[in-house]
PDB file of N, CA and C in Angstrom:
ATOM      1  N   UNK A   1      33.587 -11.262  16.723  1.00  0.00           N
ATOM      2  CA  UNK A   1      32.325 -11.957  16.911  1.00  0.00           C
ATOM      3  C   UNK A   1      32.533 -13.454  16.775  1.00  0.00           C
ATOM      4  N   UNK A   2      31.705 -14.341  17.435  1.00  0.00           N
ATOM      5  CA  UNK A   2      32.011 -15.824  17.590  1.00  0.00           C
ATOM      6  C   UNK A   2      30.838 -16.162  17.214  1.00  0.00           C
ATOM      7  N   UNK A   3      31.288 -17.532  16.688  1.00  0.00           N
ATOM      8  CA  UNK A   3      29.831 -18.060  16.265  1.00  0.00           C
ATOM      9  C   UNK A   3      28.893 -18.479  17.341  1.00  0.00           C
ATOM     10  N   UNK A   4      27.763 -18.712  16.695  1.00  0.00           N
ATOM     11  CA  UNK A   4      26.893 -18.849  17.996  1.00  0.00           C
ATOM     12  C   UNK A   4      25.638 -20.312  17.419  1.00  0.00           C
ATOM     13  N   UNK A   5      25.526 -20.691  18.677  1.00  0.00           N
ATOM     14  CA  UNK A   5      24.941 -22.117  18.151  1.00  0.00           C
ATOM     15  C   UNK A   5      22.989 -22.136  18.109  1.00  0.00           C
ATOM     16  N   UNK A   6      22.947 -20.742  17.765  1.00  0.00           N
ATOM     17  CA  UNK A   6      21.544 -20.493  17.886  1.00  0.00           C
ATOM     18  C   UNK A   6      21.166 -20.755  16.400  1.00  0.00           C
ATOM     19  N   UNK A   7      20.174 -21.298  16.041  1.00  0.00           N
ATOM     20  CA  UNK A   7      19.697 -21.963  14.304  1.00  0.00           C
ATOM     21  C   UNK A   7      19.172 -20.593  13.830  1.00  0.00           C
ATOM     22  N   UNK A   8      19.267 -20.352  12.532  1.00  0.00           N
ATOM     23  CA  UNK A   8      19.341 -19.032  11.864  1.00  0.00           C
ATOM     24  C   UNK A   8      17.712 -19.127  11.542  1.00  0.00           C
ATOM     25  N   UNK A   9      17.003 -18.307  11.549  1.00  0.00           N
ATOM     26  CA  UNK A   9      15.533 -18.256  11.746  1.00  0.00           C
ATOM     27  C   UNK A   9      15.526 -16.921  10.463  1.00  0.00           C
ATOM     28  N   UNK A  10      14.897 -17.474   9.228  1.00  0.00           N
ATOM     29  CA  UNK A  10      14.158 -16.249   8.161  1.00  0.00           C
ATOM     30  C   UNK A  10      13.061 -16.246   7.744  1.00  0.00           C
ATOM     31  N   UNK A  11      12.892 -14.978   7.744  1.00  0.00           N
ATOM     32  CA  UNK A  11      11.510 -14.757   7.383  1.00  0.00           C
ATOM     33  C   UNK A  11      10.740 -14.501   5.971  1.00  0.00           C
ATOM     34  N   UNK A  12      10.281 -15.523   5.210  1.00  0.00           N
ATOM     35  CA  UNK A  12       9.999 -15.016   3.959  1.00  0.00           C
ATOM     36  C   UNK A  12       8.756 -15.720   3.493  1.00  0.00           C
ATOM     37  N   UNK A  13       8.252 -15.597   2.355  1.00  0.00           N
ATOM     38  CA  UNK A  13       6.795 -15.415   1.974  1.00  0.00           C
ATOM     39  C   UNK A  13       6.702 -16.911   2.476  1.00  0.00           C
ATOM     40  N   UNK A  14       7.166 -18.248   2.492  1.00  0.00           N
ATOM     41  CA  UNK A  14       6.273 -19.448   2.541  1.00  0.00           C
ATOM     42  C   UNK A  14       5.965 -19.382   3.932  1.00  0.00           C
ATOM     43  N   UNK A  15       6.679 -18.921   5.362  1.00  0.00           N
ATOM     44  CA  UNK A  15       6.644 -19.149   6.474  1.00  0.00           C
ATOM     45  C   UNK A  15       5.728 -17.892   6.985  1.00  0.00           C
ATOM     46  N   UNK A  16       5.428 -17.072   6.306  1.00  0.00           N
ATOM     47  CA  UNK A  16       4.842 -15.797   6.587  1.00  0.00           C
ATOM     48  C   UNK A  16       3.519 -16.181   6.903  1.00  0.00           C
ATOM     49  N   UNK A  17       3.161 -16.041   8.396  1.00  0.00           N
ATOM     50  CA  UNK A  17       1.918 -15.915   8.330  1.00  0.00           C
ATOM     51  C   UNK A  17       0.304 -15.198   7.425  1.00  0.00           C
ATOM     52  N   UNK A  18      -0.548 -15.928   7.384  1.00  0.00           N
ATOM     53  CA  UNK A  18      -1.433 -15.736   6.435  1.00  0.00           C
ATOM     54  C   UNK A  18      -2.351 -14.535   6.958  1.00  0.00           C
ATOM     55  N   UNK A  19      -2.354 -14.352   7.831  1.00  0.00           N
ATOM     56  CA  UNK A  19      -2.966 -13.111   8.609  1.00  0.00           C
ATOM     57  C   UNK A  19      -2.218 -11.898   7.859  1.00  0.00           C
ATOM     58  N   UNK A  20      -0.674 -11.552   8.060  1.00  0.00           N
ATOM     59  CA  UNK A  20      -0.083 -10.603   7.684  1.00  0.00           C
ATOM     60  C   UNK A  20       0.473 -10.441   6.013  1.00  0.00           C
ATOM     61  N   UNK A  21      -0.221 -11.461   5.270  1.00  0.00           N
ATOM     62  CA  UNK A  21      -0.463 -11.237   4.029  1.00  0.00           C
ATOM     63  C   UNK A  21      -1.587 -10.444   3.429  1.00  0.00           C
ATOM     64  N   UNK A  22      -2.586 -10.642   4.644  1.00  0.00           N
ATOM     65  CA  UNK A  22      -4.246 -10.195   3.955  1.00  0.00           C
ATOM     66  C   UNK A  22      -4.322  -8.889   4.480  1.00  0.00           C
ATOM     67  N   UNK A  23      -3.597  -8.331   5.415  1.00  0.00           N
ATOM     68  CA  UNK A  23      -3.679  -6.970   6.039  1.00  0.00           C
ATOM     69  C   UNK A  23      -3.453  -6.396   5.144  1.00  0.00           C
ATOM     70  N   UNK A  24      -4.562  -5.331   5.524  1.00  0.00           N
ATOM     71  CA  UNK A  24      -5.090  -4.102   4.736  1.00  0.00           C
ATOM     72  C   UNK A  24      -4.706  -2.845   5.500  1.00  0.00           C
ATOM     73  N   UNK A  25      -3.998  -1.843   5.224  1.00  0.00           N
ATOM     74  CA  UNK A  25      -3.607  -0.504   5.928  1.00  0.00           C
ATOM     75  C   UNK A  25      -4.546   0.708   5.693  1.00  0.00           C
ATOM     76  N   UNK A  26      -5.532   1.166   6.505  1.00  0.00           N
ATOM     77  CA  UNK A  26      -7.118   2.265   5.997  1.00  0.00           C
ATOM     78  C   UNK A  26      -6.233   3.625   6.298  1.00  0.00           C
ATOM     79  N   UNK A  27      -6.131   4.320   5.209  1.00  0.00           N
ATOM     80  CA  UNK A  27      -5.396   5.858   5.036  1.00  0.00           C
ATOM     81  C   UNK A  27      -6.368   6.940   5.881  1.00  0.00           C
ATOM     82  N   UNK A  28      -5.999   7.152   6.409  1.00  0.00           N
ATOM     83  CA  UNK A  28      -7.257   7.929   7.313  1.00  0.00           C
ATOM     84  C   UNK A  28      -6.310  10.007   7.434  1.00  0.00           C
ATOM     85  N   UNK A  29      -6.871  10.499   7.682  1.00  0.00           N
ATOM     86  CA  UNK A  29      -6.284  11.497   8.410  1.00  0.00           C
ATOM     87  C   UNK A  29      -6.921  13.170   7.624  1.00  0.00           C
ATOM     88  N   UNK A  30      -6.131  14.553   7.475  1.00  0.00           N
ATOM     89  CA  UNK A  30      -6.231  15.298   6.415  1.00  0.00           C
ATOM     90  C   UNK A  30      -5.523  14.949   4.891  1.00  0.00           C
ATOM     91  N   UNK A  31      -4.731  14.403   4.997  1.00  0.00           N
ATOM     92  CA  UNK A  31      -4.244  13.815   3.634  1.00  0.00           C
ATOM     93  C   UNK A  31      -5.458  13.174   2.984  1.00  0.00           C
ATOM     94  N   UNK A  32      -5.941  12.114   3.262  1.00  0.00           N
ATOM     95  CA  UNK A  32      -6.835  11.396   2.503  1.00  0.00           C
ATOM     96  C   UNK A  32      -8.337  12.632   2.290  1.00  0.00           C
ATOM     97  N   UNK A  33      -8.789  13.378   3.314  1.00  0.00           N
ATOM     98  CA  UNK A  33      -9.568  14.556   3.042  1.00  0.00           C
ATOM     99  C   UNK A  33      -9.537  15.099   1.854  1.00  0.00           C
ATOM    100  N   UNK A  34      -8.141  15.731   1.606  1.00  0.00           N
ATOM    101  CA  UNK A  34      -7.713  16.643   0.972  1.00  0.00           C
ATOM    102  C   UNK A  34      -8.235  16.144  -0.719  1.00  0.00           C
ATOM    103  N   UNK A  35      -7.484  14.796  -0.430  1.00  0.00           N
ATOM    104  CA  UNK A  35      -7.323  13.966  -1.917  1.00  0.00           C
ATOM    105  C   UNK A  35      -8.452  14.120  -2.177  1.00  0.00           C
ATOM    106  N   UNK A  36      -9.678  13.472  -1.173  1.00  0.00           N
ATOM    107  CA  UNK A  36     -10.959  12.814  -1.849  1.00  0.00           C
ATOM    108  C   UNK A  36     -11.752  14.577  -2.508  1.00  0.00           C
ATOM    109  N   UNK A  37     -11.116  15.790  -1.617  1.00  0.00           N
ATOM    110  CA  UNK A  37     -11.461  17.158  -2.364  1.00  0.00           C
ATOM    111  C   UNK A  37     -11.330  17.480  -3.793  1.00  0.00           C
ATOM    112  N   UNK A  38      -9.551  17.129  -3.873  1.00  0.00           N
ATOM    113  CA  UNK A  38      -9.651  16.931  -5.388  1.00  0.00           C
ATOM    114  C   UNK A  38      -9.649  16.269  -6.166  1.00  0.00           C
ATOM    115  N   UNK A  39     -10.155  15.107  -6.017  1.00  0.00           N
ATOM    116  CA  UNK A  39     -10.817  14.005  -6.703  1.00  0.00           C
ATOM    117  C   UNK A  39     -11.878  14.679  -7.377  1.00  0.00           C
ATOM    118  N   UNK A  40     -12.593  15.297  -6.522  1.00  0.00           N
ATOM    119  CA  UNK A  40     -14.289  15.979  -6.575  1.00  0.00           C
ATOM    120  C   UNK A  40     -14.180  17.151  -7.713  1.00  0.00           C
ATOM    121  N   UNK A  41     -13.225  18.104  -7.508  1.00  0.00           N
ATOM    122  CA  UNK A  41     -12.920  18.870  -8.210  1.00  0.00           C
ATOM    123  C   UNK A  41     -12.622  18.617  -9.387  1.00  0.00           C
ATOM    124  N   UNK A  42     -11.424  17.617  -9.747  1.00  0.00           N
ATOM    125  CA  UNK A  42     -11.221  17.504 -11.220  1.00  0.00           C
ATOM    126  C   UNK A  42     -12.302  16.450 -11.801  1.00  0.00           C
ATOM    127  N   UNK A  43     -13.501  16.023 -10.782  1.00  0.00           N
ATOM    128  CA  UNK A  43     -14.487  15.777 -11.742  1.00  0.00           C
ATOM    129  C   UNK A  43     -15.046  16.446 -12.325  1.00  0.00           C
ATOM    130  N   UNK A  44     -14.935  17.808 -11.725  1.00  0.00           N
ATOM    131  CA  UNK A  44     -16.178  18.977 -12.354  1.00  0.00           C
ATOM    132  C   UNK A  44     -15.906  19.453 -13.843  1.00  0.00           C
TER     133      UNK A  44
END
């Protein structure tokens, strides 16, 4: 491998866009169903 004269580009928290800090991921599916079932249950 040879070097290459392209400038080394990283990615880390100061350059990180502020958008993809605040993202939020919504758990959706039968998994989260299931949970919120026995959530309910071991309230009883």
């Amino acid at each position: 491998m040879g070097s290459t004269s392209l400038p080394q580009r990283l990615l880390n928290e100061s350059n990180l866009n502020p958008n993809v800090k605040n993202m939020e991921y919504a758990v959706r599916g039968p998994l989260v169903i299931r949970a919120v079932e026995l959530e309910k249950e071991l309230a009883q």
